[in-house]
N, C-alpha and C. Protein backbone atom coordinates (compact mmCIF):
# COMPACT_ATOMS: atom_id res chain seq x y z
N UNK A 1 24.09 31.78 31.10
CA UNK A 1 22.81 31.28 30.63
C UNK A 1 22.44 31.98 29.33
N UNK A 2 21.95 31.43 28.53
CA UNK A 2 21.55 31.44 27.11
C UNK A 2 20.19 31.88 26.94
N UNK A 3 19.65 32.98 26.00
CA UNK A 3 18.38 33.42 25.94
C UNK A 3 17.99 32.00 25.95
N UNK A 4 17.78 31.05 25.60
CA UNK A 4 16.79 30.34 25.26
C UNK A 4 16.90 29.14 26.41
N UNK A 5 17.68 29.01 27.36
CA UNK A 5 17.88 28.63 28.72
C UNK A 5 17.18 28.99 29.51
N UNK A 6 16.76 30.30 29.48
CA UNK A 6 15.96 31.41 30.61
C UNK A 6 14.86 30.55 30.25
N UNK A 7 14.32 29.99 29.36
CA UNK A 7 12.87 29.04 29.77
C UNK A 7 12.63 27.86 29.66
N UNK A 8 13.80 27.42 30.15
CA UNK A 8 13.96 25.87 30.23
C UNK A 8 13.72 25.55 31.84
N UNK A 9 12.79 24.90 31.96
CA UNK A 9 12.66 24.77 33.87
C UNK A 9 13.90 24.04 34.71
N UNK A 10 13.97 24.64 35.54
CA UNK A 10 15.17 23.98 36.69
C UNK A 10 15.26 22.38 36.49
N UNK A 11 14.20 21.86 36.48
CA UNK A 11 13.70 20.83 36.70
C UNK A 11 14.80 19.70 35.66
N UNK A 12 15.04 20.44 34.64
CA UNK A 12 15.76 19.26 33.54
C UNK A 12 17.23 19.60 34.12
N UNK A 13 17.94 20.59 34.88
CA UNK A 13 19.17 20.50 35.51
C UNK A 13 19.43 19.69 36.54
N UNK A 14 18.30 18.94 37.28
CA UNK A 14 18.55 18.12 38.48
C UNK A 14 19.07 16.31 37.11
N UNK A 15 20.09 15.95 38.52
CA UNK A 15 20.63 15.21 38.14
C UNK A 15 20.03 13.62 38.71
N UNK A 16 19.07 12.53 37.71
CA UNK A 16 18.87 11.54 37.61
C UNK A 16 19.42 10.53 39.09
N UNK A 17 20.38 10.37 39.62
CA UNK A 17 21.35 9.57 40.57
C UNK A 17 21.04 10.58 41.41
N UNK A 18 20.94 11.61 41.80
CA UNK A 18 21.00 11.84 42.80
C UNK A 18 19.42 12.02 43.39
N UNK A 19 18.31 11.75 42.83
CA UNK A 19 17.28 12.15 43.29
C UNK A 19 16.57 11.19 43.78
N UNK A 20 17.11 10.01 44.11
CA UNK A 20 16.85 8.93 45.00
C UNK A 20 17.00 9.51 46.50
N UNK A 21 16.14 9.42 47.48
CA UNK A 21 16.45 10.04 48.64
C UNK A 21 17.86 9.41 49.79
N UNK A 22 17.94 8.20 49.40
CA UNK A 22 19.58 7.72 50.46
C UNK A 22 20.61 7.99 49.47
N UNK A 23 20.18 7.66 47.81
CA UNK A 23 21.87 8.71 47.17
C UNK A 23 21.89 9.98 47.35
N UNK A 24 20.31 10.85 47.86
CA UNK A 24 20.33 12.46 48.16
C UNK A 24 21.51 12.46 49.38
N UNK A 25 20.90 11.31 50.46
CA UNK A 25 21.19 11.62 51.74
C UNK A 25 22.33 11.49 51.74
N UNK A 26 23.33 10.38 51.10
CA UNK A 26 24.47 10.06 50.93
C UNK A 26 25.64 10.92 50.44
N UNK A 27 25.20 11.82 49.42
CA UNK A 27 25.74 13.09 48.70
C UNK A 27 25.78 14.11 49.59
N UNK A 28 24.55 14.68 50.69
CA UNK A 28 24.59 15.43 51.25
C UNK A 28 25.26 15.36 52.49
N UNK A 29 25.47 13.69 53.43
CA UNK A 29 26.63 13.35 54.44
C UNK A 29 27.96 14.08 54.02
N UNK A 30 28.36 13.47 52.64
CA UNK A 30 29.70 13.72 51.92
C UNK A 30 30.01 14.78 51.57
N UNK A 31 28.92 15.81 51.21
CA UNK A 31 29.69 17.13 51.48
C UNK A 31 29.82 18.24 52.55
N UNK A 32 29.49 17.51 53.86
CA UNK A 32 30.23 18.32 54.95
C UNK A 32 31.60 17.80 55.25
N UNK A 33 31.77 16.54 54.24
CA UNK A 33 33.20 15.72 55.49
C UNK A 33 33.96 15.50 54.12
N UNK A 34 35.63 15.65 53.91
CA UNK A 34 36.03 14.97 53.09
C UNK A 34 35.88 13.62 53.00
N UNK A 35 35.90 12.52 53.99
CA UNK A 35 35.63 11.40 53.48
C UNK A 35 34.72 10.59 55.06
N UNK A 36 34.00 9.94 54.52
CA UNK A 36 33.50 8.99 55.78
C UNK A 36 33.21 7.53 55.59
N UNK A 37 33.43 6.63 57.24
CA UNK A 37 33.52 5.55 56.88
C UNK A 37 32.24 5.45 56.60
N UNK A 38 32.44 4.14 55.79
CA UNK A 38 30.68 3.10 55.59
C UNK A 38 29.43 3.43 56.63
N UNK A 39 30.21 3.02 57.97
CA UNK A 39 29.23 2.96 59.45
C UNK A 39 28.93 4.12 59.89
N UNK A 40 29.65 5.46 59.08
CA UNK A 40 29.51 6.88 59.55
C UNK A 40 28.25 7.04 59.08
N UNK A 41 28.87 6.78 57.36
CA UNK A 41 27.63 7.72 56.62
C UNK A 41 25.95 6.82 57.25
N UNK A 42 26.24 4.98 57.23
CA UNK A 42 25.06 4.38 57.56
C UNK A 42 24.66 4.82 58.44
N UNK A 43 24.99 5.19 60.00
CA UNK A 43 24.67 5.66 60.84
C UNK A 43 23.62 7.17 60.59
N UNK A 44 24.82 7.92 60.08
CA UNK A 44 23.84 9.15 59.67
C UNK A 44 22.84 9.38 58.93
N UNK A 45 22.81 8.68 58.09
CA UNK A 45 21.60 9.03 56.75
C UNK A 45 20.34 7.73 57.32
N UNK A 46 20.54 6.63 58.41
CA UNK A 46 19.79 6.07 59.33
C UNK A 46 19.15 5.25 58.44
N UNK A 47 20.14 4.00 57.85
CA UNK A 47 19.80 3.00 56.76
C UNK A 47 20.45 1.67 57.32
N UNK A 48 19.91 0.55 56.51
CA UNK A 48 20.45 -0.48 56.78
C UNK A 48 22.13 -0.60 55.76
N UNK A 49 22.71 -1.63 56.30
CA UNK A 49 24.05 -1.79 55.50
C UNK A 49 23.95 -1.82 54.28
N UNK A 50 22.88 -3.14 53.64
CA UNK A 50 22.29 -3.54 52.49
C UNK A 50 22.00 -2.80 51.70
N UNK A 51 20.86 -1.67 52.22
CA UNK A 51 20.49 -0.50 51.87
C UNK A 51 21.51 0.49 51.17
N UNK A 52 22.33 1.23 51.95
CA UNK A 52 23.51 1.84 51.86
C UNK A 52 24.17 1.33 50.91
N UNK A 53 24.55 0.27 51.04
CA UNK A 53 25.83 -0.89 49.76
C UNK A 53 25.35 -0.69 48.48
N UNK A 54 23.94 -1.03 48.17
CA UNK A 54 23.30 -1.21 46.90
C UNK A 54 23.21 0.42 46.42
N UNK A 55 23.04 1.84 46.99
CA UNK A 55 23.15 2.86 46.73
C UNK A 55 24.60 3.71 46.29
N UNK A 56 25.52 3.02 47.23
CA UNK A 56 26.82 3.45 47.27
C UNK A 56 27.48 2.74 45.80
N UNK A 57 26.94 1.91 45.48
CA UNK A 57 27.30 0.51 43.90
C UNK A 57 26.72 1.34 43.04
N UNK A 58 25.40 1.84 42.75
CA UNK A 58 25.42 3.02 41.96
C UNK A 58 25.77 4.48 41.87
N UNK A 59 26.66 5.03 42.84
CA UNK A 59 27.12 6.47 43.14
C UNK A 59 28.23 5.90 43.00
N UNK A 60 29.25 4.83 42.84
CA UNK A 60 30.20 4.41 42.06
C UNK A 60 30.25 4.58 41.12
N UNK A 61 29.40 3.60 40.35
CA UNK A 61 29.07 3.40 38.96
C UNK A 61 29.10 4.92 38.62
N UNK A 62 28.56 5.63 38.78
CA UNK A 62 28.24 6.73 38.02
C UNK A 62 29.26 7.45 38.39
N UNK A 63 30.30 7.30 38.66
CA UNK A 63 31.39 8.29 38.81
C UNK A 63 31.50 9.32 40.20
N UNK A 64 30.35 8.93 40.95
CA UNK A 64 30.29 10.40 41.98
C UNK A 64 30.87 9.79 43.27
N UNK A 65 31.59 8.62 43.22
CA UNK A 65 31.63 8.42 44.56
C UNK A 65 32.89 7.50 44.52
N UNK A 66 33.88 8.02 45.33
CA UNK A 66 34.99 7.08 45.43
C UNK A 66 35.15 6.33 46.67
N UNK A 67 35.15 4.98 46.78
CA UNK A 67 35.10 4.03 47.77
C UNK A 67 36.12 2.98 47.93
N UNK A 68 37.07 3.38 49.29
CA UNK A 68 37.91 3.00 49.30
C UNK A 68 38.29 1.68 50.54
N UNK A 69 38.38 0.85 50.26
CA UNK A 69 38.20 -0.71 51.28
C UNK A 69 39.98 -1.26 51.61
N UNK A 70 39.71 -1.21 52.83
CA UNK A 70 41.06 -1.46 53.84
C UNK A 70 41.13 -2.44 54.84
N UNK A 71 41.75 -2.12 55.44
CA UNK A 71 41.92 -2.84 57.12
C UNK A 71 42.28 -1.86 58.05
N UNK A 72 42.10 -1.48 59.49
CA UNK A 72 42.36 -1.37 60.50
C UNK A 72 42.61 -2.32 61.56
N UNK A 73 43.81 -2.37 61.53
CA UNK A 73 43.91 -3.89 62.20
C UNK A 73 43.68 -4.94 61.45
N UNK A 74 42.66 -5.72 62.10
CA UNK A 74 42.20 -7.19 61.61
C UNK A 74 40.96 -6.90 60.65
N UNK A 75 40.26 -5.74 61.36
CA UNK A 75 38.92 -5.10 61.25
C UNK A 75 39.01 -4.52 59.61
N UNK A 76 37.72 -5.15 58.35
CA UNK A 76 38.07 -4.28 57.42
C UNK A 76 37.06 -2.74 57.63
N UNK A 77 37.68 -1.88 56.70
CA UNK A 77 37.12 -0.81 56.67
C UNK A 77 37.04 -0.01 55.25
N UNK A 78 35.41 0.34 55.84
CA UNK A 78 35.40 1.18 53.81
C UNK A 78 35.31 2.42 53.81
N UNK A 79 35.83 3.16 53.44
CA UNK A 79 36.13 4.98 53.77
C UNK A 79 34.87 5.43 51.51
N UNK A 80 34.38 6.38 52.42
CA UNK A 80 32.80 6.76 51.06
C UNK A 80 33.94 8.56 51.52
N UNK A 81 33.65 8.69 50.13
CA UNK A 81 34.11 10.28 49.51
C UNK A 81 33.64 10.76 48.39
N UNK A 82 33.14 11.73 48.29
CA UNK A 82 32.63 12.31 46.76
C UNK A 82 33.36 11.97 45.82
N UNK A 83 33.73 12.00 44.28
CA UNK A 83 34.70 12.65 43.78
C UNK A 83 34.45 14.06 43.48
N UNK A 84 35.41 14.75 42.41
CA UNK A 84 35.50 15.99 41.85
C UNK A 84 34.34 16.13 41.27
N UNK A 85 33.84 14.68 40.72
CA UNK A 85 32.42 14.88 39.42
C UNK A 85 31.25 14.88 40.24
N UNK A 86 31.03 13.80 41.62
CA UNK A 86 30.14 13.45 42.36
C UNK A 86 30.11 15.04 42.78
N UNK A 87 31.50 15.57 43.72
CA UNK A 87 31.23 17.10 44.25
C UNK A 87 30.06 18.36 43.08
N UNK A 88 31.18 18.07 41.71
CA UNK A 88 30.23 18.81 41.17
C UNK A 88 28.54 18.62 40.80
N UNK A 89 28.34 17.21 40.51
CA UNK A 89 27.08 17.22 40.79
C UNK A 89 26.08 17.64 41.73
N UNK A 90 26.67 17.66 42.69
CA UNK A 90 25.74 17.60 44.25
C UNK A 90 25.66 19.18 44.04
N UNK A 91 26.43 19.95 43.45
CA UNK A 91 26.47 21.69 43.62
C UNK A 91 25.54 21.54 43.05
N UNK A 92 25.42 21.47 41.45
CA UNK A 92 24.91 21.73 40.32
C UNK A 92 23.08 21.18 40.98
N UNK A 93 23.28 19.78 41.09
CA UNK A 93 21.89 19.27 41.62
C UNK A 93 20.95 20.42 42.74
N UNK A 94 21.79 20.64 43.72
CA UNK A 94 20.73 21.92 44.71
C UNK A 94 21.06 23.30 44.19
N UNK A 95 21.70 23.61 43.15
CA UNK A 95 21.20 24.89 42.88
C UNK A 95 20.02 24.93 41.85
N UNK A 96 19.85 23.60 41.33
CA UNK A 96 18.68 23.30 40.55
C UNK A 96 17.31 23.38 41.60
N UNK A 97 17.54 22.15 42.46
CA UNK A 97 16.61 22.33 43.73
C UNK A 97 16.17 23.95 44.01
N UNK A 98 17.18 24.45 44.48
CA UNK A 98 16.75 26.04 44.91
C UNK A 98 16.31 26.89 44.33
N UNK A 99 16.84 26.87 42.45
CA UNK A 99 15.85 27.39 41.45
C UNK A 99 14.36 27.23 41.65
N UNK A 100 14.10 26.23 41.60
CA UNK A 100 12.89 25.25 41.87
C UNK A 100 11.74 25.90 42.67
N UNK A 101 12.54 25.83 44.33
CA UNK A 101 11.88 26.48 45.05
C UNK A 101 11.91 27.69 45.24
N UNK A 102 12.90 28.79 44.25
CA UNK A 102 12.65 29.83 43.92
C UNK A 102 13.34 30.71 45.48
N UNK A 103 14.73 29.95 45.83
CA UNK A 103 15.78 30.25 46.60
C UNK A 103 16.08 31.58 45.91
């Protein structure tokens, strides 16, 4: 950190995409698990599909989220994983948070 960093508030280090609360919730599923299906993370973060889909389309877009669509069987299936950039955001984003609240 840079003298002139020391008085820049936490606040401009939090990252835009993630401060939506289901892309929070979605980021924060994904970094206890390397990867989870669609119905995991929906289940957990306690959203509709719709919901989830339209959040997961921008945590794409923006690079933080790799989403990968298959089959099991007959059955398709979509496996949600951070990437490297999404991982680093989500660090970077709550150590901003914790600045904040003065963690």
């Amino acid at each position: 950190m840079t003298a002139t960093d020391e008085h820049v508030h936490p606040r401009h280090r939090l990252f835009d995409v993630l401060q939506n609360p289901i892309r929070f919730s979605i980021a924060a599923a994904l970094d206890k698990a390397e990867k989870l299906s669609f119905r995991e993370v929906r289940d957990a973060i306690e959203v509709t599909d719709s919901a989830l889909s339209k959040q997961v389309a921008l945590l794409e877009q923006a690079g933080y989220l790799k989403v990968q669509k298959g089959f099991v069987g007959k059955m398709p299936r979509t496996t949600l994983a951070l990437s490297a950039e999404g991982r680093t955001a989500w660090k970077a984003h709550l150590a901003a948070l914790r600045d904040i609240a003065g963690d």
